[in-house]
C-alpha atoms as a PDB file:
ATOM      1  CA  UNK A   1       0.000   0.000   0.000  1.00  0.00           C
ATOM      2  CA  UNK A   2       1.625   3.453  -0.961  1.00  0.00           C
ATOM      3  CA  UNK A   3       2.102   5.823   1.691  1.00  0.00           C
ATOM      4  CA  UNK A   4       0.342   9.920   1.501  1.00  0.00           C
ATOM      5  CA  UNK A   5       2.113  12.812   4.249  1.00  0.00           C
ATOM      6  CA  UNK A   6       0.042  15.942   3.990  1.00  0.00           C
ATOM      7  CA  UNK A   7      -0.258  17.941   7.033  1.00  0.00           C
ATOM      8  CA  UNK A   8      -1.761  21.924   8.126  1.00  0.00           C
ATOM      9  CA  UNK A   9      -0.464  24.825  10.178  1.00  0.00           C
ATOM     10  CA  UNK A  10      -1.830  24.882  13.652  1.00  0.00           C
ATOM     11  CA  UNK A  11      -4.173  28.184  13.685  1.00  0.00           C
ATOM     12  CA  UNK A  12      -7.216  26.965  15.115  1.00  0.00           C
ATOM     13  CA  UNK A  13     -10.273  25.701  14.150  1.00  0.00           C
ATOM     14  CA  UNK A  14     -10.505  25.047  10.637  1.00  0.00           C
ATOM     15  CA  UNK A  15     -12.813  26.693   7.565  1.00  0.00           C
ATOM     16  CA  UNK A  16     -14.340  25.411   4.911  1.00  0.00           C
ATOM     17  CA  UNK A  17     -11.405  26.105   2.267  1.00  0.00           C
ATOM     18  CA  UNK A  18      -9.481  24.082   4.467  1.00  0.00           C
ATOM     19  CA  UNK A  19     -12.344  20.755   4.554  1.00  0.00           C
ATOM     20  CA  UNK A  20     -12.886  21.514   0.971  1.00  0.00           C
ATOM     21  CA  UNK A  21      -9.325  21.801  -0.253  1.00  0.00           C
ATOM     22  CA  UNK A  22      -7.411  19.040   1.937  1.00  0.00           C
ATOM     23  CA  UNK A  23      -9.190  17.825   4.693  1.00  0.00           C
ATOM     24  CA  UNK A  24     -12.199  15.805   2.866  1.00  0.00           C
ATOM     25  CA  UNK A  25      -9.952  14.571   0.614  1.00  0.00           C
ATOM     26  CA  UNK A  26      -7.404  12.687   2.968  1.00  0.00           C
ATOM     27  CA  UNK A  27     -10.822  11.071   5.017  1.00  0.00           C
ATOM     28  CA  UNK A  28     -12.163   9.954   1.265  1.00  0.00           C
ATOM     29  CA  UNK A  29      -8.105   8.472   1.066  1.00  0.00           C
ATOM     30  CA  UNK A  30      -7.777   6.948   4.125  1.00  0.00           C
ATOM     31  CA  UNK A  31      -8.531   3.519   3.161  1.00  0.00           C
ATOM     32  CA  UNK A  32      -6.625   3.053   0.013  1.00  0.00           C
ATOM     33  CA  UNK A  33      -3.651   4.625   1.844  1.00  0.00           C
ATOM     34  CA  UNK A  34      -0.912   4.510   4.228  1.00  0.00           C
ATOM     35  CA  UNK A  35      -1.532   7.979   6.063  1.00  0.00           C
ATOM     36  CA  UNK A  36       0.322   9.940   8.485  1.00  0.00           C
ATOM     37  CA  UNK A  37      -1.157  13.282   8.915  1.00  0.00           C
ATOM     38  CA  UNK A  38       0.744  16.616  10.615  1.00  0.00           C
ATOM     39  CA  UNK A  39      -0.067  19.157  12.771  1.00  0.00           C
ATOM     40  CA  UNK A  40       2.817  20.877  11.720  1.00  0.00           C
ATOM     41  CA  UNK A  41       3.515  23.303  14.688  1.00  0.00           C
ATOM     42  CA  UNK A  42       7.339  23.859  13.829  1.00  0.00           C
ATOM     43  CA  UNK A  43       6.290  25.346  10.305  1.00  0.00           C
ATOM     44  CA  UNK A  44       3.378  27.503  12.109  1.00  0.00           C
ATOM     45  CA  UNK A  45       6.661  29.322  13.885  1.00  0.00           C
ATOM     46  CA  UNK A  46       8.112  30.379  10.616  1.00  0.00           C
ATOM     47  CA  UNK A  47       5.681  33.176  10.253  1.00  0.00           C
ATOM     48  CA  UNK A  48       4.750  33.627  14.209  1.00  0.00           C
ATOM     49  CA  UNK A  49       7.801  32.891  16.187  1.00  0.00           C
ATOM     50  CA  UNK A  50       7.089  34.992  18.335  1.00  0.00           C
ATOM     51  CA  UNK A  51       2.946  34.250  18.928  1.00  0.00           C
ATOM     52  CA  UNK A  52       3.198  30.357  20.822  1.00  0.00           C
ATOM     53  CA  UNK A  53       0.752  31.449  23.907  1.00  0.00           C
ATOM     54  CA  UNK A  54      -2.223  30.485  21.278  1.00  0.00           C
ATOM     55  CA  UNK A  55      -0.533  26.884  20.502  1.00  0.00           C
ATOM     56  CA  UNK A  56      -1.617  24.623  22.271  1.00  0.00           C
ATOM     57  CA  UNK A  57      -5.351  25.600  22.075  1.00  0.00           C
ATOM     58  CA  UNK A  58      -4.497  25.617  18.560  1.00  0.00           C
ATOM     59  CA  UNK A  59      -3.146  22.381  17.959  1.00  0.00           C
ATOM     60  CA  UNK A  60      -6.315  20.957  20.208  1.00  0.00           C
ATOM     61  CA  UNK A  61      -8.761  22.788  18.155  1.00  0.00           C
ATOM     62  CA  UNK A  62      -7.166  21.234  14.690  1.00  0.00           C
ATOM     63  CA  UNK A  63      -7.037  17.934  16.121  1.00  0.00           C
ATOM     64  CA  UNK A  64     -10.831  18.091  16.921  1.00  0.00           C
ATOM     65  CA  UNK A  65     -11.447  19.275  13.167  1.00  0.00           C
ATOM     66  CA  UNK A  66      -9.369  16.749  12.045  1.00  0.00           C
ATOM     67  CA  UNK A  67     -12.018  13.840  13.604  1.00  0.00           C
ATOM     68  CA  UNK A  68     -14.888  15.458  13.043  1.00  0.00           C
ATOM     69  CA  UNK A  69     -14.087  15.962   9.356  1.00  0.00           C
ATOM     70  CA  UNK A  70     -14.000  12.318   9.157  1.00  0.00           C
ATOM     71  CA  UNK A  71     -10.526  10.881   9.702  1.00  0.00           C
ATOM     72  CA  UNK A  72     -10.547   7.975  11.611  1.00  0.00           C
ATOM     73  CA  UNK A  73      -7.258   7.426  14.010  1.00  0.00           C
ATOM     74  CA  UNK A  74      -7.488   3.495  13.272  1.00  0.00           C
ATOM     75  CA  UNK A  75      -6.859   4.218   9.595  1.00  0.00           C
ATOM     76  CA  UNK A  76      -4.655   6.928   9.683  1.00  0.00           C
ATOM     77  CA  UNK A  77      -1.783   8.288  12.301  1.00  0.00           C
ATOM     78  CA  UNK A  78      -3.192  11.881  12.829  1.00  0.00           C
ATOM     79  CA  UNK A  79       0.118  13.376  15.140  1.00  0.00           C
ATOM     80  CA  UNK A  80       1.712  16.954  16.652  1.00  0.00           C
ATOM     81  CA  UNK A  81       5.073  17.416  13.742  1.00  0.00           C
ATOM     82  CA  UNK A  82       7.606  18.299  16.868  1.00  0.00           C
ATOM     83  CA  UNK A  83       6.467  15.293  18.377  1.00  0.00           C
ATOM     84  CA  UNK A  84       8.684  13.487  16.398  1.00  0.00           C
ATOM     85  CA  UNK A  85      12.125  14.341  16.836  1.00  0.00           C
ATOM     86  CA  UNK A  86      13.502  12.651  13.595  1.00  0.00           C
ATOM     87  CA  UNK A  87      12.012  15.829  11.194  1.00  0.00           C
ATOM     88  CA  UNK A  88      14.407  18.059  12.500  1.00  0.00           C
ATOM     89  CA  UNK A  89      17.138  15.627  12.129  1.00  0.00           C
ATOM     90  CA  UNK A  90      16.330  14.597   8.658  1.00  0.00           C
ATOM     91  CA  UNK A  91      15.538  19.057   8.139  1.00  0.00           C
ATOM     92  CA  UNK A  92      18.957  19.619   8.690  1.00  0.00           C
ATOM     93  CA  UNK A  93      20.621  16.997   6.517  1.00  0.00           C
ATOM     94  CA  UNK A  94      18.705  18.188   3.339  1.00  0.00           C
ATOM     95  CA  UNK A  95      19.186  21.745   3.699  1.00  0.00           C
ATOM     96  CA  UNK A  96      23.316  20.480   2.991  1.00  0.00           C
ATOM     97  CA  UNK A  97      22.498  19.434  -0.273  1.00  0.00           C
ATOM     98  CA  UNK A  98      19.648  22.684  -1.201  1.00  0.00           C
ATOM     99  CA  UNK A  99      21.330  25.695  -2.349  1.00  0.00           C
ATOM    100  CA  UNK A 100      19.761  29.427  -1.342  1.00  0.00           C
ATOM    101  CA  UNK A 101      19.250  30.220  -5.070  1.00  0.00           C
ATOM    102  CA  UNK A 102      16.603  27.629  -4.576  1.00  0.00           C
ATOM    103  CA  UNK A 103      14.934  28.638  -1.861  1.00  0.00           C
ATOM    104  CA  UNK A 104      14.671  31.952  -2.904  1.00  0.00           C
ATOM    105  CA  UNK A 105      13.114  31.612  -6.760  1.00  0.00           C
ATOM    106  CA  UNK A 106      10.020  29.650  -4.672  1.00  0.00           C
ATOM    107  CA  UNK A 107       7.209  31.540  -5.786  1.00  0.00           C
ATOM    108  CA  UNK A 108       5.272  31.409  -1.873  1.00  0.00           C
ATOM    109  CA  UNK A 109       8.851  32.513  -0.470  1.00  0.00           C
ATOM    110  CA  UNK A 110       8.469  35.613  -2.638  1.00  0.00           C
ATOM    111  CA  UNK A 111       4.675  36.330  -1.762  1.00  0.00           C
ATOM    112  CA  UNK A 112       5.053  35.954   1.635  1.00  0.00           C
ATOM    113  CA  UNK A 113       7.965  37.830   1.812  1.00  0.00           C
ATOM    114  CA  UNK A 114       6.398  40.668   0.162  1.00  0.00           C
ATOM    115  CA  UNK A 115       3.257  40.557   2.365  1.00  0.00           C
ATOM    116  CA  UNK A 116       4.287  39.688   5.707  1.00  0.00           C
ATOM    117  CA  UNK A 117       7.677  41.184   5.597  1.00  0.00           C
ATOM    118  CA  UNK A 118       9.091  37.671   6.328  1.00  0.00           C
ATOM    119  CA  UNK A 119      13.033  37.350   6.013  1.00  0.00           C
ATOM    120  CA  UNK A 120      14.161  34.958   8.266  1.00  0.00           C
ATOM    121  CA  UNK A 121      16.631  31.691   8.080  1.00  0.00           C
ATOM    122  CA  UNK A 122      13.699  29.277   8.974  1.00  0.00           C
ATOM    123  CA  UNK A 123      11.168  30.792   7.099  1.00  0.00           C
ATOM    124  CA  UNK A 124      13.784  30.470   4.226  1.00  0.00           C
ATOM    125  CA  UNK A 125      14.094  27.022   5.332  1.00  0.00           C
ATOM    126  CA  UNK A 126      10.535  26.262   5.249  1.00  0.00           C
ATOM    127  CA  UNK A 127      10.237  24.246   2.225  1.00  0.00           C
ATOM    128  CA  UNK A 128      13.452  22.400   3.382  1.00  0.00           C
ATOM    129  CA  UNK A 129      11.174  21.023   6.502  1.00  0.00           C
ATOM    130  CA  UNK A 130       8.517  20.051   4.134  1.00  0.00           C
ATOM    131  CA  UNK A 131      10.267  17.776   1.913  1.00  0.00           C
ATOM    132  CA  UNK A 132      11.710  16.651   5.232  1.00  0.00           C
ATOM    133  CA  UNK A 133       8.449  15.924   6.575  1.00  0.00           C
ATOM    134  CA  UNK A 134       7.375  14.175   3.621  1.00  0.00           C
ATOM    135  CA  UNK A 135      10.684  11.689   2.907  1.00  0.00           C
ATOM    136  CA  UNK A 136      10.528  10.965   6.626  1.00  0.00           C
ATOM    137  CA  UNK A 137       7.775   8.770   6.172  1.00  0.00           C
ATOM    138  CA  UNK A 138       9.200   7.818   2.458  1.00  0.00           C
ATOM    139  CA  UNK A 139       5.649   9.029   0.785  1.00  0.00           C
ATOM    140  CA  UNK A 140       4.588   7.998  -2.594  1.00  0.00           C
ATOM    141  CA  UNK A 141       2.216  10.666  -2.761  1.00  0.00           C
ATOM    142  CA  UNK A 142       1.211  14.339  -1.473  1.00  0.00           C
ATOM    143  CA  UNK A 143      -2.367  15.547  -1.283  1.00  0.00           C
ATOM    144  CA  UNK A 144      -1.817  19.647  -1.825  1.00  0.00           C
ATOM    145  CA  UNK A 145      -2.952  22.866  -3.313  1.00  0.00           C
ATOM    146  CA  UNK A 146      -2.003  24.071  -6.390  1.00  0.00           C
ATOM    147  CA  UNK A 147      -0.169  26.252  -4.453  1.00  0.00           C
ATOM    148  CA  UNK A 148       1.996  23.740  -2.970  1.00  0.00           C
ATOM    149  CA  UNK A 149       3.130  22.138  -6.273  1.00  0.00           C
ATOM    150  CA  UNK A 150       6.495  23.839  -6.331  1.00  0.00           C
ATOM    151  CA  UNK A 151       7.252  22.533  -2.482  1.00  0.00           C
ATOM    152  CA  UNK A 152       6.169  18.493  -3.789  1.00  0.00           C
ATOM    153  CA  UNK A 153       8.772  19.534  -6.303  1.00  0.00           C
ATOM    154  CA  UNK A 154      11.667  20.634  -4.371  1.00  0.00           C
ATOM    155  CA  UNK A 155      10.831  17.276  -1.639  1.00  0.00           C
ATOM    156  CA  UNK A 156      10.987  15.470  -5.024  1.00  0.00           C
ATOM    157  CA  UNK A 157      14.204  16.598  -6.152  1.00  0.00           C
ATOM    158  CA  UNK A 158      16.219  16.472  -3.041  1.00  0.00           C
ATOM    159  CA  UNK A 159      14.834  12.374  -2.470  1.00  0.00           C
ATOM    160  CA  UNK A 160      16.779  11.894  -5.819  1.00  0.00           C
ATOM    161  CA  UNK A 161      19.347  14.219  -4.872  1.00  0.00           C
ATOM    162  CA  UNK A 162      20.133  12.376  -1.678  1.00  0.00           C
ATOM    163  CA  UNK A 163      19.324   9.118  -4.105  1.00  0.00           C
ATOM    164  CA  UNK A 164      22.093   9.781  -6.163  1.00  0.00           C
ATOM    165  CA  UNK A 165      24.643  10.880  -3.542  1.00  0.00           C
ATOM    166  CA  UNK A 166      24.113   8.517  -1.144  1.00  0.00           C
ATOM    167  CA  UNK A 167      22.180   5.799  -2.596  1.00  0.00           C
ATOM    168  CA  UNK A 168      19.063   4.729  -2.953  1.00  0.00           C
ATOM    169  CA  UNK A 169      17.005   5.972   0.304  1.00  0.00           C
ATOM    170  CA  UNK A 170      13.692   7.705  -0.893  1.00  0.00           C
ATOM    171  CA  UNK A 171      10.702   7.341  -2.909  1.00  0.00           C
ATOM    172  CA  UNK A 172      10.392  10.888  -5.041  1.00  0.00           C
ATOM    173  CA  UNK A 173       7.489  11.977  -3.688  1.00  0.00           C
ATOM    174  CA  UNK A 174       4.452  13.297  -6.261  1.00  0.00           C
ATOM    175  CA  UNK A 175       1.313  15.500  -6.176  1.00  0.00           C
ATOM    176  CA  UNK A 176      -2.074  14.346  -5.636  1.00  0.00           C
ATOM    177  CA  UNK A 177      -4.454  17.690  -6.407  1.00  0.00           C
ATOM    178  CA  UNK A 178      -7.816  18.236  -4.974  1.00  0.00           C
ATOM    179  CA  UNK A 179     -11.230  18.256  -6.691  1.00  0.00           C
ATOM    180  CA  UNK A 180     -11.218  22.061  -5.528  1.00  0.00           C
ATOM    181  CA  UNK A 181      -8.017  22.765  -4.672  1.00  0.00           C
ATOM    182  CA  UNK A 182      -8.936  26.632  -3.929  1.00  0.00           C
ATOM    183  CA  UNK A 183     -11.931  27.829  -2.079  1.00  0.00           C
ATOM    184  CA  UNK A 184     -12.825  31.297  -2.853  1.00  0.00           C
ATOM    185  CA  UNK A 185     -14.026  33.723   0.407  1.00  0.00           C
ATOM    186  CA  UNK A 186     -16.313  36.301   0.459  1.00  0.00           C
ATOM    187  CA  UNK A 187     -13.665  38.716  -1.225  1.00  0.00           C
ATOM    188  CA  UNK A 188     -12.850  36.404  -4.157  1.00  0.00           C
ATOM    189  CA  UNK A 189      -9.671  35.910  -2.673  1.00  0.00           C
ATOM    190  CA  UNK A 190      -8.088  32.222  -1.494  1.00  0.00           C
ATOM    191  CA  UNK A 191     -10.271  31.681   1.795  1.00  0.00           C
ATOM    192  CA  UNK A 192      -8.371  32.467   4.660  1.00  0.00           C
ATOM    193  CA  UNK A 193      -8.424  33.374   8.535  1.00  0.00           C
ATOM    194  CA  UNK A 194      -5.765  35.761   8.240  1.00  0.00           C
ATOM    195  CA  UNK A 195      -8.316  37.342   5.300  1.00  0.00           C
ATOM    196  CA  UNK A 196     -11.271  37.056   7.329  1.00  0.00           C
ATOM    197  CA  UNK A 197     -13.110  35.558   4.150  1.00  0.00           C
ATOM    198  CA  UNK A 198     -13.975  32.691   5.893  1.00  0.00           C
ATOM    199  CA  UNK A 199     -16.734  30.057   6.953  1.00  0.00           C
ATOM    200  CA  UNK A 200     -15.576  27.885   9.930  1.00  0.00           C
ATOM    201  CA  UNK A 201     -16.441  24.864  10.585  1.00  0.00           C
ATOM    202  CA  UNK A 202     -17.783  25.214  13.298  1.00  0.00           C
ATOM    203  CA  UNK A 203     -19.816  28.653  12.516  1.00  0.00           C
ATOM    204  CA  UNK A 204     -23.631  28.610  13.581  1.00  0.00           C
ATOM    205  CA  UNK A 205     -26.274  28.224  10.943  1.00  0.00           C
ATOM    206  CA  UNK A 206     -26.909  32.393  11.654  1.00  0.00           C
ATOM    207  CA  UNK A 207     -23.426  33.228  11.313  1.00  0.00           C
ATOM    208  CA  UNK A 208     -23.172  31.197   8.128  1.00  0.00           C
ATOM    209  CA  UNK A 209     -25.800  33.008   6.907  1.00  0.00           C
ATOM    210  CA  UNK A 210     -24.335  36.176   7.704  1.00  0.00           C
ATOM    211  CA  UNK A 211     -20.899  35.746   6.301  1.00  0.00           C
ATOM    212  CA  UNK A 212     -22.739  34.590   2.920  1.00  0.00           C
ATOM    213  CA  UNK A 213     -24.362  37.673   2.604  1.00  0.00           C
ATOM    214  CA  UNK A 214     -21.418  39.152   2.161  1.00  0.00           C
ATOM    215  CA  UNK A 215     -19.949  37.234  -0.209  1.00  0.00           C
ATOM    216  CA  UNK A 216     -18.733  38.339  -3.265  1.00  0.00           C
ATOM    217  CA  UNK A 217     -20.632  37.589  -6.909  1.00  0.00           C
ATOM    218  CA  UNK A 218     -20.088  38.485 -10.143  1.00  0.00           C
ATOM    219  CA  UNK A 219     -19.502  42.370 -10.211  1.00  0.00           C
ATOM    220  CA  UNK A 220     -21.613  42.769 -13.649  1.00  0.00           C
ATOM    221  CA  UNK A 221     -25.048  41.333 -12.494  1.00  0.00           C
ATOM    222  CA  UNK A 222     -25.426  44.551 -10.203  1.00  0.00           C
ATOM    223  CA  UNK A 223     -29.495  44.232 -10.333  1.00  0.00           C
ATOM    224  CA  UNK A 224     -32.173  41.284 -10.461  1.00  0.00           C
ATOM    225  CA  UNK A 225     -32.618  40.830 -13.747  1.00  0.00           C
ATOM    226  CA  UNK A 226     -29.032  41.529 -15.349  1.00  0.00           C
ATOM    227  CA  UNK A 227     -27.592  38.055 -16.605  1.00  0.00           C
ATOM    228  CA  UNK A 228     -25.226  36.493 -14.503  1.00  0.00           C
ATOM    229  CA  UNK A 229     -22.169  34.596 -15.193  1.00  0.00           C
ATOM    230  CA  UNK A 230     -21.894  31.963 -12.406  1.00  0.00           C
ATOM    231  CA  UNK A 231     -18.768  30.458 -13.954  1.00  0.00           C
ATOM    232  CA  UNK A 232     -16.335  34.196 -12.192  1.00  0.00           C
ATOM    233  CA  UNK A 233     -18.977  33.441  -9.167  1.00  0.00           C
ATOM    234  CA  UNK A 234     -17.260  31.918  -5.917  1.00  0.00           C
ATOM    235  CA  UNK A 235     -20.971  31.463  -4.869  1.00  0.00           C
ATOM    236  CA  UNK A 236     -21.448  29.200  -7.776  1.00  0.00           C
ATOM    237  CA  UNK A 237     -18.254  27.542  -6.994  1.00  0.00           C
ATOM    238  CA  UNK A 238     -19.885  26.405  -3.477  1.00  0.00           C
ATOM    239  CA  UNK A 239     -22.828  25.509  -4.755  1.00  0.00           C
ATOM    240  CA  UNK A 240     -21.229  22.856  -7.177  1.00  0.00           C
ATOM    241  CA  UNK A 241     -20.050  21.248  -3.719  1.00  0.00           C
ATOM    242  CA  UNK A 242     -22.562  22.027  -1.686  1.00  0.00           C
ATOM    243  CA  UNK A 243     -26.122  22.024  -4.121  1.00  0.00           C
ATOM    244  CA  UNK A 244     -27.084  18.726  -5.666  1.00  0.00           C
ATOM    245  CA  UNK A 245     -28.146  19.271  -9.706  1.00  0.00           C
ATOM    246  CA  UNK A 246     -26.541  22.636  -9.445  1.00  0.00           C
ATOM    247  CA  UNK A 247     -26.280  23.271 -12.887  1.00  0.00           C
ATOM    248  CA  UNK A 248     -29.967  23.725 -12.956  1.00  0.00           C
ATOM    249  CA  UNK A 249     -28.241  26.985 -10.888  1.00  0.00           C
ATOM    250  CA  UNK A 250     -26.873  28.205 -14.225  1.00  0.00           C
ATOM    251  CA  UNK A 251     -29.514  28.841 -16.684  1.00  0.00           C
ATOM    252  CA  UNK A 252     -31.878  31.224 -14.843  1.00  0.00           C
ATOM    253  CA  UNK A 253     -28.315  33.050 -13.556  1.00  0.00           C
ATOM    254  CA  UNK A 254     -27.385  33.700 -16.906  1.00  0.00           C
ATOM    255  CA  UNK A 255     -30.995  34.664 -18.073  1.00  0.00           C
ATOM    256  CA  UNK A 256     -31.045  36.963 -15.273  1.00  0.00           C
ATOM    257  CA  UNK A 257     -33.883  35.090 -13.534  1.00  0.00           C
ATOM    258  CA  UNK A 258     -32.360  34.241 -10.408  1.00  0.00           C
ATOM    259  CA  UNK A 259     -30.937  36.796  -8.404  1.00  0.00           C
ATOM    260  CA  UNK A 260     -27.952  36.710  -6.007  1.00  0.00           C
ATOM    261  CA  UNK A 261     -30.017  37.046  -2.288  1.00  0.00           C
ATOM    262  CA  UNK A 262     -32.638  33.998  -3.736  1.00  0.00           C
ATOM    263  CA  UNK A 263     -29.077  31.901  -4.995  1.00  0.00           C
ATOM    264  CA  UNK A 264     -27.319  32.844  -2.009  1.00  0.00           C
ATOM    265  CA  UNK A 265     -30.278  31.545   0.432  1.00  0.00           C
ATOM    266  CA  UNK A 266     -30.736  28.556  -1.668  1.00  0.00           C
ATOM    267  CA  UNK A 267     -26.596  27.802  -1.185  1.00  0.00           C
ATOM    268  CA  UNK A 268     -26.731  28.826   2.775  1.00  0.00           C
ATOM    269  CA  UNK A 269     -29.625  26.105   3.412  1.00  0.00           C
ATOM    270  CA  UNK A 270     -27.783  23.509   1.147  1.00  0.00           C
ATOM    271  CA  UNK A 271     -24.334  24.355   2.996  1.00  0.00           C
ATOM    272  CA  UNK A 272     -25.695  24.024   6.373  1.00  0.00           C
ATOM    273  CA  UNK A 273     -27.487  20.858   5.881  1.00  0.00           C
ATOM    274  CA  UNK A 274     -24.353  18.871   4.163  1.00  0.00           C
ATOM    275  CA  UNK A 275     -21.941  20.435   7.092  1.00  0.00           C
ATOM    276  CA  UNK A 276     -24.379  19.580  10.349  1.00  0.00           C
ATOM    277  CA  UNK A 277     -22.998  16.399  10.967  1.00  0.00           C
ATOM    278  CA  UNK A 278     -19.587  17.340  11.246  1.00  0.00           C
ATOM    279  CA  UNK A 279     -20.415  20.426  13.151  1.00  0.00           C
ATOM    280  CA  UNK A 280     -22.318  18.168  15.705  1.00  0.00           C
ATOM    281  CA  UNK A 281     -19.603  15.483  15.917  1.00  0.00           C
ATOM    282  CA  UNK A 282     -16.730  18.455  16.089  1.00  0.00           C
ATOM    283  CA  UNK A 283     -19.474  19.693  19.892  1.00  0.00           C
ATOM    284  CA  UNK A 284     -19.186  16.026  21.219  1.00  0.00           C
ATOM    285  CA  UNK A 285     -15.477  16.051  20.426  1.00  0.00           C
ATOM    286  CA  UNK A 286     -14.420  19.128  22.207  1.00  0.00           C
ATOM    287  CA  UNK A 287     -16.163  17.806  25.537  1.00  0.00           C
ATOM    288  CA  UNK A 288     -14.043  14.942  25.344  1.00  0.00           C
ATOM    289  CA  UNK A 289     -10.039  16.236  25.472  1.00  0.00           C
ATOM    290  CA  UNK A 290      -8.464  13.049  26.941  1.00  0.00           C
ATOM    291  CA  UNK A 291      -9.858  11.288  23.739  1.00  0.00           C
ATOM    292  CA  UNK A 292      -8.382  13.858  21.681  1.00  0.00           C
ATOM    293  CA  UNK A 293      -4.957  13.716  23.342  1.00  0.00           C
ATOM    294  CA  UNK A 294      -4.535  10.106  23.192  1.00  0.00           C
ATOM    295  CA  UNK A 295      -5.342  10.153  19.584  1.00  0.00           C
ATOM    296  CA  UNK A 296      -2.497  12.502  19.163  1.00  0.00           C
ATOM    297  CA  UNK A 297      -0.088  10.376  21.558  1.00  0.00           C
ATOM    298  CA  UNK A 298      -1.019   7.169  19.546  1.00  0.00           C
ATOM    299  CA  UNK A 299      -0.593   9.113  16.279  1.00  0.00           C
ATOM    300  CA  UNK A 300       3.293  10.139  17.358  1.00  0.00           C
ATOM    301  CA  UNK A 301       3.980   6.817  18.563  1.00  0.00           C
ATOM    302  CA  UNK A 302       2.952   5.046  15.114  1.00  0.00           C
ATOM    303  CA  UNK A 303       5.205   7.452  13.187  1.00  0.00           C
ATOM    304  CA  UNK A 304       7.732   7.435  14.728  1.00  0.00           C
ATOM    305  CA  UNK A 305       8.171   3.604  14.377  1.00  0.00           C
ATOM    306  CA  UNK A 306       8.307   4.418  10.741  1.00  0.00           C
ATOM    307  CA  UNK A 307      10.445   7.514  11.049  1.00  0.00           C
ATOM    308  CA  UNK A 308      12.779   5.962  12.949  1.00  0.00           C
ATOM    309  CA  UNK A 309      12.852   3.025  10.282  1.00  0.00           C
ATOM    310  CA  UNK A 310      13.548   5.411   7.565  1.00  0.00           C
ATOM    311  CA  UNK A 311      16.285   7.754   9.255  1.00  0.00           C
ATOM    312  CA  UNK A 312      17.929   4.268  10.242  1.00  0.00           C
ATOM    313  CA  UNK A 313      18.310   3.342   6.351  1.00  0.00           C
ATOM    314  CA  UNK A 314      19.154   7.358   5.945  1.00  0.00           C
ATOM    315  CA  UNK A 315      21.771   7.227   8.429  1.00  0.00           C
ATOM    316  CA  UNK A 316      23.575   3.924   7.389  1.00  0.00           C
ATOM    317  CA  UNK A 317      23.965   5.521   3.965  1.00  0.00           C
ATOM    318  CA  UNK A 318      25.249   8.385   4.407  1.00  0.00           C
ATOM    319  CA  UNK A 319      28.180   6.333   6.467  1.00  0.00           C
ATOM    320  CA  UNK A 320      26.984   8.218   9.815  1.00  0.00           C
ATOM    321  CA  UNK A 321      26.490   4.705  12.004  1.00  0.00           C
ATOM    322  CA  UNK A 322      30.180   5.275  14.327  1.00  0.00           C
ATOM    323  CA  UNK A 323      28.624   2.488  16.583  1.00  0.00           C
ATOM    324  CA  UNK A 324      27.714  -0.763  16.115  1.00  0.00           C
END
């Protein structure tokens, strides 16, 4: 059976970009895979260092998401990243054979340096820790975003990198896209916390509502009856997930006979219904913490039997075994 790493940043509960966009996807894998899923909270300090009071609670809350999205810790190894030791290990020794030129032509390195001002050593390392985290566990595959393809690349690269140099240690990891591998928010933009474009999880039916209300549509419909063009429409784009038969959406949006507040109700009450189970499982979940914790102590424990397996191998071929 092949093996999938994916894993998310620790910022809390998660949105509906994130269930769309990774988190459905791994539960729908689960059972044709090998899975060990990361809370990655080492990668969460490359942008906020300096911000760890929040962590924990963090960490907890993602966890809880996790489950309640439908992973199941008998099929998978759900786990905290700095829980097991062996990623920084295996971090350093690739970053000796990845150059800064690199790095530095990544296309998120140079967004994210632009917009947050970010210019430090482990936030130019931060793709480094990624491949790390995904040859630790010797993946076959990676379930990203689009955005992420370049990072699947690099992890690729250096496995035959170290493959070459050392001999042969890792599978070269590939990409395994999403259905919807971006989820607009209510600005059009990528949905995001940090945007505050976002639907959580666990949002109320009312506050659902609300932030739909708000959501952007297509700028030239601006009354009733002026055609629409749901393909530009982020509110279309949910209702292909979230509205069974939604093309019949289509026609009276382009004739102009459905307007945005009728589509936008029909979308909230379709959205709502399809994401009440979860939200309901994620209410029992929080109540119970000591379940949560031990699914994250059994989760470490089963990978880092296989991490320890694999930095063994990585170890003995780079001649650093001084002790029989």
């Amino acid at each position: 059976m092949d093996t999938i790493l994916s894993g998310m940043q620790p910022t809390g509960q998660l949105h509906l970009g994130n269930y769309e966009g990774a988190l459905k996807n791994w539960a729908n894998l689960q059972d044709s895979y090998n899975m060990f899923l990361c809370i990655v909270d080492w990668h969460a300090l490359t942008a906020e260092y300096d911000k760890t009071a929040d962590l924990k609670e963090n960490v907890f809350q993602m966890a809880v998401d996790f489950l309640a999205g439908g992973l199941d810790p008998d099929k998978c190894a759900i786990f905290i990243q700095s829980e097991v030791k062996e990623h920084a290990e295996l971090h350093l020794l690739l970053s000796m054979l990845t150059t800064v030129p690199t790095l530095t032509r990544l296309p998120t390195y140079i967004e994210k340096k632009e917009q947050k001002g970010l210019d430090s050593y482990g936030f130019l390392g931060y793709p480094v820790l990624q491949a790390a985290d995904i040859l630790l566990y010797n993946a076959h595959k990676v379930p990203v975003g689009k955005d992420q393809e370049k990072h699947i690349w690099l992890a690729s690269d250096l496995a035959k990198r170290f493959n070459n140099t050392y001999g042969k240690t890792f599978n070269e990891p590939s990409v395994l896209l999403t259905k919807f591998p971006t989820i607009l928010g209510s600005d059009n933009r990528k949905m995001s916390k940090s945007l505050n474009n976002h639907i959580a999880i666990e949002d109320t039916e009312e506050e659902t509502e609300k932030k739909l209300k708000r959501f952007f549509t297509d700028p030239t419909k601006v009354r009733k009856n002026d055609p629409g063009h749901p393909e530009e429409c982020p509110v279309y784009l949910l209702h292909q997930i979230y509205t069974g038969g939604h093309e019949d959406i289509v026609a009276p949006c382009k004739s102009g006979e459905l307007g945005c507040v009728d589509c936008k109700k029909r979308l909230t009450k379709n959205l709502n219904e399809t994401v009440a189970p979860i939200r309901e499982k994620r209410k029992k979940l929080v109540e119970k913490p000591d379940y949560v914790i031990d699914v994250l102590k059994e989760g470490a424990r089963k990978a880092r039997v296989r991490a320890s397996a694999v930095m063994e191998k990585v170890r003995e071929n780079m001649k650093m075994v001084y002790y029989k």
